[in-house]
PDB file of N, CA and C in Angstrom:
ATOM      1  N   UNK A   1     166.932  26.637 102.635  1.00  0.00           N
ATOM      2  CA  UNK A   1     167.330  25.692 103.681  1.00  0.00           C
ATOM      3  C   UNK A   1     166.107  25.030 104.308  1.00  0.00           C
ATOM      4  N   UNK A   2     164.919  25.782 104.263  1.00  0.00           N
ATOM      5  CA  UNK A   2     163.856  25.631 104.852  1.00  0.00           C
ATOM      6  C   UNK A   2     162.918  24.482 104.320  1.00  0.00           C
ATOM      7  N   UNK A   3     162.961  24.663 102.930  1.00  0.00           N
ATOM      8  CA  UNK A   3     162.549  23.683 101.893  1.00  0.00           C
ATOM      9  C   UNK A   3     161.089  24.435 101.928  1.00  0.00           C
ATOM     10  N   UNK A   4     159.538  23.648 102.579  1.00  0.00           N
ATOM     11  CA  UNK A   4     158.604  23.699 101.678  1.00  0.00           C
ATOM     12  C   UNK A   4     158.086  24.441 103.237  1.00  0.00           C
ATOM     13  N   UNK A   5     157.458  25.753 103.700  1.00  0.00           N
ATOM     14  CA  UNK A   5     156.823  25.661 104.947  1.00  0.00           C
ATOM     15  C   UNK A   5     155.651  26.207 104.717  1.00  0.00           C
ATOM     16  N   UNK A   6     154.564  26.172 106.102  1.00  0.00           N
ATOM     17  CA  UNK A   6     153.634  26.491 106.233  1.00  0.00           C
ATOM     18  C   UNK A   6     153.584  27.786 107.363  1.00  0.00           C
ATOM     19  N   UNK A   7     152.532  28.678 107.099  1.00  0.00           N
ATOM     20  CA  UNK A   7     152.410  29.733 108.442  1.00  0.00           C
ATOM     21  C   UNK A   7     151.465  29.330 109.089  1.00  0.00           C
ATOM     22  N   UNK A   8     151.984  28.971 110.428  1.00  0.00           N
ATOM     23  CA  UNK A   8     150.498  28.952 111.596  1.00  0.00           C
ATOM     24  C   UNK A   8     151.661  29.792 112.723  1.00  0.00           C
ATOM     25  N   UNK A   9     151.643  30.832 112.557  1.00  0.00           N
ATOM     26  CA  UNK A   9     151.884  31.852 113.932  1.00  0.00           C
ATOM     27  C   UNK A   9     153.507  31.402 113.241  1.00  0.00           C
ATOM     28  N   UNK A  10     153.857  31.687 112.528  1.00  0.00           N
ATOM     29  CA  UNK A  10     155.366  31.741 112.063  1.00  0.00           C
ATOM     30  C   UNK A  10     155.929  30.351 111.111  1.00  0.00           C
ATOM     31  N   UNK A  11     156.608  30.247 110.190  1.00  0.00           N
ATOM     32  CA  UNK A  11     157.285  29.117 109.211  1.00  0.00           C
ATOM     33  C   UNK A  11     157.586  28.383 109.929  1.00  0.00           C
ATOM     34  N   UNK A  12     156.653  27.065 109.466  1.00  0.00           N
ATOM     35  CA  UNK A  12     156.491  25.532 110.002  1.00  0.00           C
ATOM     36  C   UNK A  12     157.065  25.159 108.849  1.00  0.00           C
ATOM     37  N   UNK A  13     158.029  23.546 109.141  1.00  0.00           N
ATOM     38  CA  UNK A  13     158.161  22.655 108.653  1.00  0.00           C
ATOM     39  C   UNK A  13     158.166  21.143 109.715  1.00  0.00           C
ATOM     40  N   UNK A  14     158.048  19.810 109.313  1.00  0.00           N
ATOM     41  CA  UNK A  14     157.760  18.814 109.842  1.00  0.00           C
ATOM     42  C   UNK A  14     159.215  18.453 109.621  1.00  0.00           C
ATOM     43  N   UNK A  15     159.779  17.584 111.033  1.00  0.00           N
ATOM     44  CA  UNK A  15     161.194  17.151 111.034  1.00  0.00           C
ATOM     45  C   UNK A  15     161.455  16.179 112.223  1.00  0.00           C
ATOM     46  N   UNK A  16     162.366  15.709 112.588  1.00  0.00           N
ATOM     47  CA  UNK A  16     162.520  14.721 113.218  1.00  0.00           C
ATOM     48  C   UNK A  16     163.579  15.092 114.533  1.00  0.00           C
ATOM     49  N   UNK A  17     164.077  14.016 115.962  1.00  0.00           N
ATOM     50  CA  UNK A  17     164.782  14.667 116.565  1.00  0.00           C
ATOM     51  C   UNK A  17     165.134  13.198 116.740  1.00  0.00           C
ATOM     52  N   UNK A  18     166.880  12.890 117.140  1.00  0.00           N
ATOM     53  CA  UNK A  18     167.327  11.486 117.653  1.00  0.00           C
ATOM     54  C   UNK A  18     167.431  11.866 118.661  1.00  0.00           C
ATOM     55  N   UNK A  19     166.715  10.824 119.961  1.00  0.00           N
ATOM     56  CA  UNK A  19     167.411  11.490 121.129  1.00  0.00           C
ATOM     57  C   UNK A  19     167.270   9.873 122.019  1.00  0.00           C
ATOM     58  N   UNK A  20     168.402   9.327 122.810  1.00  0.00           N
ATOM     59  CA  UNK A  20     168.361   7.884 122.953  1.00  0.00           C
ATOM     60  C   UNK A  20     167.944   7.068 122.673  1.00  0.00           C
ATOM     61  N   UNK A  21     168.450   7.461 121.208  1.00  0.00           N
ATOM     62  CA  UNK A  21     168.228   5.923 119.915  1.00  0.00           C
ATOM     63  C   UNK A  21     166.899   6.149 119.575  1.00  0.00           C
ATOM     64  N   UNK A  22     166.164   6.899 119.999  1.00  0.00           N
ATOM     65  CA  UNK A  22     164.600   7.238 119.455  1.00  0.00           C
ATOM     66  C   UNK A  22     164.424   8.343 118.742  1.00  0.00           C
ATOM     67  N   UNK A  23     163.463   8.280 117.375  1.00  0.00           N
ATOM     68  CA  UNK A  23     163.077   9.070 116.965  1.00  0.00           C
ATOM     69  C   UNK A  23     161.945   9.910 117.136  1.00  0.00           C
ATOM     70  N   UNK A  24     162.043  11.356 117.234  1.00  0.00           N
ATOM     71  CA  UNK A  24     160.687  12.101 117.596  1.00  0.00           C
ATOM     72  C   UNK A  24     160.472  12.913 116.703  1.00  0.00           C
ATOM     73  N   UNK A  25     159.001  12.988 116.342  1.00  0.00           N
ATOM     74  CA  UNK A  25     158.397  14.158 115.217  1.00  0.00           C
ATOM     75  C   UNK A  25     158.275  15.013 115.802  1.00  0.00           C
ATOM     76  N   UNK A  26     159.434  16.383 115.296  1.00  0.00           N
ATOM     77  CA  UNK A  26     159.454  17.546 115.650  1.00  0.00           C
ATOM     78  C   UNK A  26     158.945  19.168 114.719  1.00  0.00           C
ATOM     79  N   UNK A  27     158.837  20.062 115.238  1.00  0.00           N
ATOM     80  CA  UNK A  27     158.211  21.056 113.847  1.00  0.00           C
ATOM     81  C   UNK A  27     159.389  21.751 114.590  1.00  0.00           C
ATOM     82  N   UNK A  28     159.706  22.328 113.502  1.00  0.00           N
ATOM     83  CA  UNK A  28     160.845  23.475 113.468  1.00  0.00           C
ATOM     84  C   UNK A  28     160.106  24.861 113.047  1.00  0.00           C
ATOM     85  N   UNK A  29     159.899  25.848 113.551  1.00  0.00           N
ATOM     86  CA  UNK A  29     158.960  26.670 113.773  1.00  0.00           C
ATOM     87  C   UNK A  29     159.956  28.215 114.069  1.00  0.00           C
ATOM     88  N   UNK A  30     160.332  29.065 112.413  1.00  0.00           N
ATOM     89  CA  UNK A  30     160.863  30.358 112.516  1.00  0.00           C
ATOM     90  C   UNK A  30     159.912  31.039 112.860  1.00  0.00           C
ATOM     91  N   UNK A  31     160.191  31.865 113.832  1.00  0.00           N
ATOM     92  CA  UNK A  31     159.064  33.406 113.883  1.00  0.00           C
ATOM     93  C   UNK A  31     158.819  34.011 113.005  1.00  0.00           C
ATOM     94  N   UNK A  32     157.418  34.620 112.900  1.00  0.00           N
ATOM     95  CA  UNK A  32     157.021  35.719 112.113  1.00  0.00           C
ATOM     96  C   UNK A  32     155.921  35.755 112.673  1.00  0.00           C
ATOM     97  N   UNK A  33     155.433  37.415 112.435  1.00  0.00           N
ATOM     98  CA  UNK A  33     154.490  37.785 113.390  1.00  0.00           C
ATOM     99  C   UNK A  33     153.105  37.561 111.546  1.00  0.00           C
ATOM    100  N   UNK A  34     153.819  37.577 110.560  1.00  0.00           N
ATOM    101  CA  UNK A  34     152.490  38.194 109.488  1.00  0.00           C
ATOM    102  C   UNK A  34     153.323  37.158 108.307  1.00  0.00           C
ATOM    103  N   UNK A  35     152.544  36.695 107.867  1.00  0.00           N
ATOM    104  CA  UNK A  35     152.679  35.770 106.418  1.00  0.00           C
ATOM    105  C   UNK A  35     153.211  36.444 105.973  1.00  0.00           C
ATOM    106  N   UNK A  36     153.200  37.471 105.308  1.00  0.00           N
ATOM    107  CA  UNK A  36     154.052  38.210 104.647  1.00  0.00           C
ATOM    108  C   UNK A  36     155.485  38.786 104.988  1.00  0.00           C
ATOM    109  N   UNK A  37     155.784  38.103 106.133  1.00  0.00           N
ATOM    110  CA  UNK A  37     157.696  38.380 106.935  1.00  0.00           C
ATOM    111  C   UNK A  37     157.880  37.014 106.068  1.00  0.00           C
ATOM    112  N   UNK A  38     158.992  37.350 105.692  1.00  0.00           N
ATOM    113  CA  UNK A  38     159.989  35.902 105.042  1.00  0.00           C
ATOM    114  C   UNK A  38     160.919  35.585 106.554  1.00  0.00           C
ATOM    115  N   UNK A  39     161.413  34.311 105.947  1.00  0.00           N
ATOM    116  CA  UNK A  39     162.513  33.528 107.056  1.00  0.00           C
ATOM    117  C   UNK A  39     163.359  34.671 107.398  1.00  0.00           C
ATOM    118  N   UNK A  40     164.181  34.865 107.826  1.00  0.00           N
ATOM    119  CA  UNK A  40     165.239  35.908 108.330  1.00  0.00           C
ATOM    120  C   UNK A  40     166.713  34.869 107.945  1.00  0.00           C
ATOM    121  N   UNK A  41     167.862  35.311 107.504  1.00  0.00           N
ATOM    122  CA  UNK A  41     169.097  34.818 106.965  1.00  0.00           C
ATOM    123  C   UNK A  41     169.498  34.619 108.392  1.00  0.00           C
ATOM    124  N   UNK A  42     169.488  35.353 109.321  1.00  0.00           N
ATOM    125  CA  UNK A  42     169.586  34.796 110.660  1.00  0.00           C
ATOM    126  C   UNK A  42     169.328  33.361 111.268  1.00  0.00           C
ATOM    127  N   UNK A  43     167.425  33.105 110.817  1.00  0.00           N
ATOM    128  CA  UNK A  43     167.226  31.896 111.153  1.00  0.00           C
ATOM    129  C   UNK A  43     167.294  30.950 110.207  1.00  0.00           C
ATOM    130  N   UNK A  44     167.990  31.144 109.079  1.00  0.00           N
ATOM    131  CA  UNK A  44     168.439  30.363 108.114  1.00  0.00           C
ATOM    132  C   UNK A  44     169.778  29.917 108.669  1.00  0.00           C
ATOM    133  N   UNK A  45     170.505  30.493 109.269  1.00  0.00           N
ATOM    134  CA  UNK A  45     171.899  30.127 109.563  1.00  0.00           C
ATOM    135  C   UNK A  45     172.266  29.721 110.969  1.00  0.00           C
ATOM    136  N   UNK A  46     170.621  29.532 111.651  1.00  0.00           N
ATOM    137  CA  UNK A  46     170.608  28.649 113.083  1.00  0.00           C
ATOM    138  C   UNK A  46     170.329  27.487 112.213  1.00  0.00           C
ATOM    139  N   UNK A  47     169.106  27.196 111.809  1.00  0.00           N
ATOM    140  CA  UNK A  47     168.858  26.298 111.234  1.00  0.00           C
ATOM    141  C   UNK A  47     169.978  25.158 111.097  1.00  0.00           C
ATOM    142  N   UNK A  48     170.865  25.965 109.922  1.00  0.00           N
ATOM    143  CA  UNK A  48     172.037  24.828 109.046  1.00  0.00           C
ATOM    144  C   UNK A  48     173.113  25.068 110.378  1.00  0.00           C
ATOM    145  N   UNK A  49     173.403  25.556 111.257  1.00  0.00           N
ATOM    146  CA  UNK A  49     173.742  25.373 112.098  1.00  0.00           C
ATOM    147  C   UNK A  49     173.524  24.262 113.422  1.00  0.00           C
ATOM    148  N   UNK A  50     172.481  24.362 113.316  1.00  0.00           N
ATOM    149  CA  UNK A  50     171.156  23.082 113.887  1.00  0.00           C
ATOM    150  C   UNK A  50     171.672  21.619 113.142  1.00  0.00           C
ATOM    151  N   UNK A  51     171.224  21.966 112.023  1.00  0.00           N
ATOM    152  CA  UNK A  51     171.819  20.351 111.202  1.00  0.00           C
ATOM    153  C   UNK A  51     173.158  20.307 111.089  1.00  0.00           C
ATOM    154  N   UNK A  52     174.205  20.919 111.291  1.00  0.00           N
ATOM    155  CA  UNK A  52     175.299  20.898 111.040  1.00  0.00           C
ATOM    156  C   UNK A  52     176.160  20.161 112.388  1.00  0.00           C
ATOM    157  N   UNK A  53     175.036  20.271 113.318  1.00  0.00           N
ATOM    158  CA  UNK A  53     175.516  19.876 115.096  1.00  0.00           C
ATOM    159  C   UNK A  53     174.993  18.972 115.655  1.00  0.00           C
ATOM    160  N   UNK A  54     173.372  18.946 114.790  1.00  0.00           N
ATOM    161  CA  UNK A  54     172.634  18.263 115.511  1.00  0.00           C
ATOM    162  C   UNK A  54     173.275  16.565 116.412  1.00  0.00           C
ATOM    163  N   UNK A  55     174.213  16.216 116.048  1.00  0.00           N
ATOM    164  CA  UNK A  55     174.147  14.565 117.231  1.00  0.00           C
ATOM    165  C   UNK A  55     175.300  15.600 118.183  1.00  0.00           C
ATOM    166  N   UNK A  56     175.957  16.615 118.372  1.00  0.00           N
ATOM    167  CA  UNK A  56     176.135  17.005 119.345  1.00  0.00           C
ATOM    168  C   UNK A  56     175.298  17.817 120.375  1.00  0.00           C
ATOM    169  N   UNK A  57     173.979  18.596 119.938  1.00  0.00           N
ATOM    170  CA  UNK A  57     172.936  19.459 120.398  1.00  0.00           C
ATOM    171  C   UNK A  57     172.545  18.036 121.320  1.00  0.00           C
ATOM    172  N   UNK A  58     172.288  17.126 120.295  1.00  0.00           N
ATOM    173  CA  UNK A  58     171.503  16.152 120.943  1.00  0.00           C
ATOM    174  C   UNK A  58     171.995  15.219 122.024  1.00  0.00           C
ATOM    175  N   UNK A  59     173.054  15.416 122.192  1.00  0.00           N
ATOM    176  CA  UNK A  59     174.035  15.167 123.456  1.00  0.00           C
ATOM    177  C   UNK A  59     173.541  15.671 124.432  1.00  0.00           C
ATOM    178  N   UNK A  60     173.966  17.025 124.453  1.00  0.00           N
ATOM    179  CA  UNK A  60     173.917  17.688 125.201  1.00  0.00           C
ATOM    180  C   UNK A  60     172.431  17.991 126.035  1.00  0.00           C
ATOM    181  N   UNK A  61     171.816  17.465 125.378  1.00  0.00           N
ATOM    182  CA  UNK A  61     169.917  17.663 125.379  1.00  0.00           C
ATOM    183  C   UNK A  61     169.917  16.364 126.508  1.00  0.00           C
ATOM    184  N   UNK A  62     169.875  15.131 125.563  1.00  0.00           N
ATOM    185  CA  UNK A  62     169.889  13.931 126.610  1.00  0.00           C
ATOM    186  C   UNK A  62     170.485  14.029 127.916  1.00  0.00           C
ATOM    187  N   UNK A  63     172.439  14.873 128.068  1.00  0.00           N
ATOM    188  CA  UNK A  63     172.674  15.234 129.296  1.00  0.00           C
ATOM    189  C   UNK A  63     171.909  16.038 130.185  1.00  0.00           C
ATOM    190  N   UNK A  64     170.828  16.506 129.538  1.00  0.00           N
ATOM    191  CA  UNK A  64     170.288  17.444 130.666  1.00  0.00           C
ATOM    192  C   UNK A  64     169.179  16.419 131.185  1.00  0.00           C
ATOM    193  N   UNK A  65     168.009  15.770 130.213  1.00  0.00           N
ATOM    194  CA  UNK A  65     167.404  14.975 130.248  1.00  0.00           C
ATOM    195  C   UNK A  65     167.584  14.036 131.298  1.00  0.00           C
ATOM    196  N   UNK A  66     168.763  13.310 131.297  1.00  0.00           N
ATOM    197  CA  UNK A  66     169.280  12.201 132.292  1.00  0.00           C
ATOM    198  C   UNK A  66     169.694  12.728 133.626  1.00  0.00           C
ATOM    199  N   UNK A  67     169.869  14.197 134.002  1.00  0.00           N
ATOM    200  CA  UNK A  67     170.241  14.838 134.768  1.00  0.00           C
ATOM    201  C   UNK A  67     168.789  15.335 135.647  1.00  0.00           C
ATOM    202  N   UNK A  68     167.439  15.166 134.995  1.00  0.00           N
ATOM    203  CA  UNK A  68     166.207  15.985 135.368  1.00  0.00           C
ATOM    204  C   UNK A  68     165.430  14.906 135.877  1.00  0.00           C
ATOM    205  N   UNK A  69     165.719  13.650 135.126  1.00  0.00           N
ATOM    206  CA  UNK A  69     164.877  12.266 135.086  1.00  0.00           C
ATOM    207  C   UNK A  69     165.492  11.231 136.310  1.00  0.00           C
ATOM    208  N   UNK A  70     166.790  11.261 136.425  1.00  0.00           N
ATOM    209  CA  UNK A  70     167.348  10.232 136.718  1.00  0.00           C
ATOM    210  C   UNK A  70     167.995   9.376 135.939  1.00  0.00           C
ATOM    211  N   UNK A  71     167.292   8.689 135.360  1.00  0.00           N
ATOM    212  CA  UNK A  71     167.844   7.361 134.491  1.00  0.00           C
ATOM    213  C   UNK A  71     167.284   7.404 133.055  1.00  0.00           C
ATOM    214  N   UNK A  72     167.641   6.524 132.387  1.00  0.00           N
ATOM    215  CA  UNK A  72     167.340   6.606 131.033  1.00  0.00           C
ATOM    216  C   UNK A  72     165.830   6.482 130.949  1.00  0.00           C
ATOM    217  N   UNK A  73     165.882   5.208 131.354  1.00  0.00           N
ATOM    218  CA  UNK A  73     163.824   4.806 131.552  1.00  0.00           C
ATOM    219  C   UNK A  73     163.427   5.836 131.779  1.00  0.00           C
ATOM    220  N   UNK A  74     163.472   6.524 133.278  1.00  0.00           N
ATOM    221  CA  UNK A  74     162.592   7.879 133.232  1.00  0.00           C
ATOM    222  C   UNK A  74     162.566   8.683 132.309  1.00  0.00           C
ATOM    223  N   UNK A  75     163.605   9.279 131.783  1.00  0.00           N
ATOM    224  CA  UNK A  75     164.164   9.922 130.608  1.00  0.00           C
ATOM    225  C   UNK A  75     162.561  10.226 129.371  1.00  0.00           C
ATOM    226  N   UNK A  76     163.021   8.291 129.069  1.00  0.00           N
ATOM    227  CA  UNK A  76     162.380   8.203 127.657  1.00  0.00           C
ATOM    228  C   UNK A  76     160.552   8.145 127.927  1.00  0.00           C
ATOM    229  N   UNK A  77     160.541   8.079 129.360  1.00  0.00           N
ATOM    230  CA  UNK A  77     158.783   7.896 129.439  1.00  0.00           C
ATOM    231  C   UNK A  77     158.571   9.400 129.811  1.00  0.00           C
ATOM    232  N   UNK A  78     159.497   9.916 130.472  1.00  0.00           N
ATOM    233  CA  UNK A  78     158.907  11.445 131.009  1.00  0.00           C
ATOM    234  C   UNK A  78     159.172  12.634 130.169  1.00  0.00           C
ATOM    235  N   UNK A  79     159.597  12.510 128.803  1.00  0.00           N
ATOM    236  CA  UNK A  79     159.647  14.184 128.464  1.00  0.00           C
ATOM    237  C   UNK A  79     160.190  12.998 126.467  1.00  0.00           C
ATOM    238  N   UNK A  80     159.468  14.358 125.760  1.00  0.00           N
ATOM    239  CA  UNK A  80     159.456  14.166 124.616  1.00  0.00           C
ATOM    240  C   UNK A  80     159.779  15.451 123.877  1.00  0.00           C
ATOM    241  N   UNK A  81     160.633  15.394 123.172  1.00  0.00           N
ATOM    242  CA  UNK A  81     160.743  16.820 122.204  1.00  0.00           C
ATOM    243  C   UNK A  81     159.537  17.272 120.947  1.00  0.00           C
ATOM    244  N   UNK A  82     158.979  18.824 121.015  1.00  0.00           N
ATOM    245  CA  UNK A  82     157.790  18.881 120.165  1.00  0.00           C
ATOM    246  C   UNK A  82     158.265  19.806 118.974  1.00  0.00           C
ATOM    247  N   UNK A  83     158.991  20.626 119.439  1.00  0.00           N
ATOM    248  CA  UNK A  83     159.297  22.097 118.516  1.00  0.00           C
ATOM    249  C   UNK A  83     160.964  22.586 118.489  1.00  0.00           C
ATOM    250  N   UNK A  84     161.391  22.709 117.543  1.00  0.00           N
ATOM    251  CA  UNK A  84     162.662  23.206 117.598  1.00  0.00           C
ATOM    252  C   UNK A  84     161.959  25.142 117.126  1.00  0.00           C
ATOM    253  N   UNK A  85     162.322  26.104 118.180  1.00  0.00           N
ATOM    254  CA  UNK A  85     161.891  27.176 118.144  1.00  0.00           C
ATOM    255  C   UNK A  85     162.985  28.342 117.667  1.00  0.00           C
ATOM    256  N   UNK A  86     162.797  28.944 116.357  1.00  0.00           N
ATOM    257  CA  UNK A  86     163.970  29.910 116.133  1.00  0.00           C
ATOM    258  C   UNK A  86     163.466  31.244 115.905  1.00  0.00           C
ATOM    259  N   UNK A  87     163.974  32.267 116.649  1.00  0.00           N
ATOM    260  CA  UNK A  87     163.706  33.294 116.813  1.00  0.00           C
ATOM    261  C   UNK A  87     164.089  34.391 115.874  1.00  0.00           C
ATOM    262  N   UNK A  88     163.776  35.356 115.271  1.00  0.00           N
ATOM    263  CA  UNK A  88     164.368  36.305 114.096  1.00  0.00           C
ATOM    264  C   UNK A  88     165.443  36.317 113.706  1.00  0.00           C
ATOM    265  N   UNK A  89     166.119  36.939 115.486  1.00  0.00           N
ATOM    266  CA  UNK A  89     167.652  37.160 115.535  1.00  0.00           C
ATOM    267  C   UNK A  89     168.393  35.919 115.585  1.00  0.00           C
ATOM    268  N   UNK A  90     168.261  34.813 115.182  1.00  0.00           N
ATOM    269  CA  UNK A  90     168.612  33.363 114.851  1.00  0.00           C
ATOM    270  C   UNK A  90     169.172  32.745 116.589  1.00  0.00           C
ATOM    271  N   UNK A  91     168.447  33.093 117.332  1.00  0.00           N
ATOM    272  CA  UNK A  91     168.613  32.293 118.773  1.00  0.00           C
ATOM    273  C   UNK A  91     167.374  31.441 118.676  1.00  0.00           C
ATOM    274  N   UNK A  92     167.923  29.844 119.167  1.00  0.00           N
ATOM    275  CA  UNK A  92     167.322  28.975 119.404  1.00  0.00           C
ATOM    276  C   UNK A  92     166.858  27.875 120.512  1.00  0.00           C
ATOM    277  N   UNK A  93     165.983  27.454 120.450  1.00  0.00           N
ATOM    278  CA  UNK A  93     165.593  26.487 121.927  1.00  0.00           C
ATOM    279  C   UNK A  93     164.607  25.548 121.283  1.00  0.00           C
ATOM    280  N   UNK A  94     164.992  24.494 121.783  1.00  0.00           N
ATOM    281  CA  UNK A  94     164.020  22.865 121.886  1.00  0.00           C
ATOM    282  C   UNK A  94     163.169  23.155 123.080  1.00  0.00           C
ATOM    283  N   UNK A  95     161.750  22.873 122.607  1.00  0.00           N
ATOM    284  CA  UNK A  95     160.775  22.844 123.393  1.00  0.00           C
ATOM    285  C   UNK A  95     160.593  20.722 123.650  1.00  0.00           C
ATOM    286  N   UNK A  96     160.681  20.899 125.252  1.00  0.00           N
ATOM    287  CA  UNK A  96     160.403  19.514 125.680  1.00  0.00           C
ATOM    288  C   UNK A  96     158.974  19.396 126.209  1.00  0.00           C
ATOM    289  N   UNK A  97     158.239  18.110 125.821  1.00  0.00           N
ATOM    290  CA  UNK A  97     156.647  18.177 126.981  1.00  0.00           C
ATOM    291  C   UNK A  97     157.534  17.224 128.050  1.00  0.00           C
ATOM    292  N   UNK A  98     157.016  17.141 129.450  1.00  0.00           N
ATOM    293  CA  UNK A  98     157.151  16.494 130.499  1.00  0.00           C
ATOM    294  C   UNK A  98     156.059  16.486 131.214  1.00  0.00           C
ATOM    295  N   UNK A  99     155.979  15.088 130.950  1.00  0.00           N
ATOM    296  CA  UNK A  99     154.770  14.333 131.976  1.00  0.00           C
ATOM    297  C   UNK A  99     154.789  14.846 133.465  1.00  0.00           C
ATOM    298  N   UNK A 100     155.668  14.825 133.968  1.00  0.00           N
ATOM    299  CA  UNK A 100     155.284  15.551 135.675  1.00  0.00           C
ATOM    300  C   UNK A 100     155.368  17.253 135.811  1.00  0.00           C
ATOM    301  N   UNK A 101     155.525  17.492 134.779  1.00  0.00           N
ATOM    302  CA  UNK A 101     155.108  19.078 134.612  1.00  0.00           C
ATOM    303  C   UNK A 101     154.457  19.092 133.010  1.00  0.00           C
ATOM    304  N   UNK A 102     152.819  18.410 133.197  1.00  0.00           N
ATOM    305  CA  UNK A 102     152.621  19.329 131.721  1.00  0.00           C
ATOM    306  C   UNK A 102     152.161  20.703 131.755  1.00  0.00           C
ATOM    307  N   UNK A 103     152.237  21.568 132.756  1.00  0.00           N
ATOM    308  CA  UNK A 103     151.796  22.825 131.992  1.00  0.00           C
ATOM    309  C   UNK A 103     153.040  23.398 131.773  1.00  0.00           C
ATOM    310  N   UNK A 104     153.940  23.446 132.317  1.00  0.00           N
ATOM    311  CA  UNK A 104     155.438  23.960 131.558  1.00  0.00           C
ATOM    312  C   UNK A 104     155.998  23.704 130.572  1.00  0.00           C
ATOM    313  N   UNK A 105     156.676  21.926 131.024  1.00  0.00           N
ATOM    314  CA  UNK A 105     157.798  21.166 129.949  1.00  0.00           C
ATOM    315  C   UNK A 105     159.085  22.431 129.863  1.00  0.00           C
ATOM    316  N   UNK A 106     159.630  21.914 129.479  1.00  0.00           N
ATOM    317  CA  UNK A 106     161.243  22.471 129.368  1.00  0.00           C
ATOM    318  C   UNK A 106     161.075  22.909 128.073  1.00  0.00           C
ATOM    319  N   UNK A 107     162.338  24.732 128.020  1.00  0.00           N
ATOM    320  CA  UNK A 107     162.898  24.887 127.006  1.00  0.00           C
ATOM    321  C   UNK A 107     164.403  24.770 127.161  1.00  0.00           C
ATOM    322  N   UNK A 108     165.353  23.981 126.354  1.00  0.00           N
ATOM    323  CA  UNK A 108     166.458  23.921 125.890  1.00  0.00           C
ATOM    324  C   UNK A 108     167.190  24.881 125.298  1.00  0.00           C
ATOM    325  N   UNK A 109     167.395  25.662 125.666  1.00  0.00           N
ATOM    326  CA  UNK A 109     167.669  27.021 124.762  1.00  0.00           C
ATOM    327  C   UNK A 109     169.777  26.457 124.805  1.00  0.00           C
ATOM    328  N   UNK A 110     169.964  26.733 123.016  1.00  0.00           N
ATOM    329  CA  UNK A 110     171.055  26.715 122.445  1.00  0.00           C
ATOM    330  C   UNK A 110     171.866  27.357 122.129  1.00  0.00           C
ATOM    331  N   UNK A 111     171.277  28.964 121.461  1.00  0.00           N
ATOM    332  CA  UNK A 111     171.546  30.073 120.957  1.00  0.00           C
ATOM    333  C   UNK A 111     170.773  30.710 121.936  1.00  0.00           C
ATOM    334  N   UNK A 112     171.462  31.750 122.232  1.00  0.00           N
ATOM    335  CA  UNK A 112     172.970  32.367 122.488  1.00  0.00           C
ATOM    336  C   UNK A 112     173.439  31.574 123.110  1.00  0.00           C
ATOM    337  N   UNK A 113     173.112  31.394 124.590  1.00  0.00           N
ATOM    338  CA  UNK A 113     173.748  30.600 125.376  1.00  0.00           C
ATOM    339  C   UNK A 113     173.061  29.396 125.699  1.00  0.00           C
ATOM    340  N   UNK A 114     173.507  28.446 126.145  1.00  0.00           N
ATOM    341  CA  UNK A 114     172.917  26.547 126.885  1.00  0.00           C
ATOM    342  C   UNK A 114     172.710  27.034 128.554  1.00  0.00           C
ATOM    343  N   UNK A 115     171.158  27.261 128.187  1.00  0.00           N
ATOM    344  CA  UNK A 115     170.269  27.204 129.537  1.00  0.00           C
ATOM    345  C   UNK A 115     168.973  26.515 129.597  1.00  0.00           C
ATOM    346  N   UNK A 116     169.073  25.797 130.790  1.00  0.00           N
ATOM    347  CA  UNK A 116     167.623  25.260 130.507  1.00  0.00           C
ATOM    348  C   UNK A 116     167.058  25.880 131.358  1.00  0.00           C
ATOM    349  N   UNK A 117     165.380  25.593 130.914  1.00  0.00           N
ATOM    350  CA  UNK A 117     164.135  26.505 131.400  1.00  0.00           C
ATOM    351  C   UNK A 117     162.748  26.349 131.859  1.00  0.00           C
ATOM    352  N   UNK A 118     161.671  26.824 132.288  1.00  0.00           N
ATOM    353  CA  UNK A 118     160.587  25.993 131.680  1.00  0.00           C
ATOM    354  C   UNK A 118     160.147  26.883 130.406  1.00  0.00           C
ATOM    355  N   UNK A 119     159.458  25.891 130.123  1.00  0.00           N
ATOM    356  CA  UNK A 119     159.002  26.460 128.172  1.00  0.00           C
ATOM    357  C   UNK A 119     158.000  27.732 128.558  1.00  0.00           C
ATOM    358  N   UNK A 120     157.656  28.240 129.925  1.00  0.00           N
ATOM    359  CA  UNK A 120     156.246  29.391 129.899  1.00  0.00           C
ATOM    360  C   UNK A 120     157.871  30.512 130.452  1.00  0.00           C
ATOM    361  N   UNK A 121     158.503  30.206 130.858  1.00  0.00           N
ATOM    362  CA  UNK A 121     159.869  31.389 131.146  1.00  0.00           C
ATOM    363  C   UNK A 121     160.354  31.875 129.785  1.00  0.00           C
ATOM    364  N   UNK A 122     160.788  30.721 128.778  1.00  0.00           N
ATOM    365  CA  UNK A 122     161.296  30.388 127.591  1.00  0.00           C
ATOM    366  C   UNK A 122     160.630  31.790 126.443  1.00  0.00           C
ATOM    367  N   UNK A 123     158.847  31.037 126.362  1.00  0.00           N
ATOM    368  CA  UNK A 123     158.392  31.506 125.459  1.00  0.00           C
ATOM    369  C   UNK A 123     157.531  32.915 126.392  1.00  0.00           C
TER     370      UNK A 123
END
């Protein structure tokens, strides 16, 4: 599902995110603590779960977005998606940067439950 990845601190691949009509270069980034851990069938089945939802995830993302920002404009100048983050046990969260908080930025967490966060609570 993963296709071709790389290890820097867990299985990288390069991918994309739609989020009000814009596209963002995102890394999708399974845990592993040692090159030698494979993907987990867990985070294989967030993953295709991930693509299987994604323009509804991404709903729901922008609703929070438009809810943190105000308006769309703020939205699209103040916070950008970097990492879709999946964890062993196949729970997941979108890491956001935000300009009026860069040492935090938001995590989006999907799996298990839809909470948002900052990304230093998150990770």
């Amino acid at each position: 599902m993963f296709g071709e990845v790389i290890f820097n601190m867990g299985w990288e691949i390069s991918s994309d995110m739609k989020l009000f009509n814009k596209v963002f270069p995102i890394v999708v980034s399974a845990d592993a603590y040692y090159e030698s851990e494979r993907i987990t069938s867990e985070q294989e089945n967030a993953y295709r779960e991930y693509i299987s939802n994604r323009d509804d995830i991404s709903k729901m993302i922008e609703d929070v977005l438009l809810k943190e920002s105000g308006n769309l404009e703020a939205a699209l100048h103040r916070f950008s998606p970097t990492m879709l983050v999946i964890r062993k046990n196949g729970d997941y969260a979108f890491l956001i940067n935000d300009k009026e908080d860069t040492d935090n930025g938001l995590a989006i967490c999907i799996k298990p439950k839809f909470e948002v966060m900052t990304t230093d609570e998150y990770l």
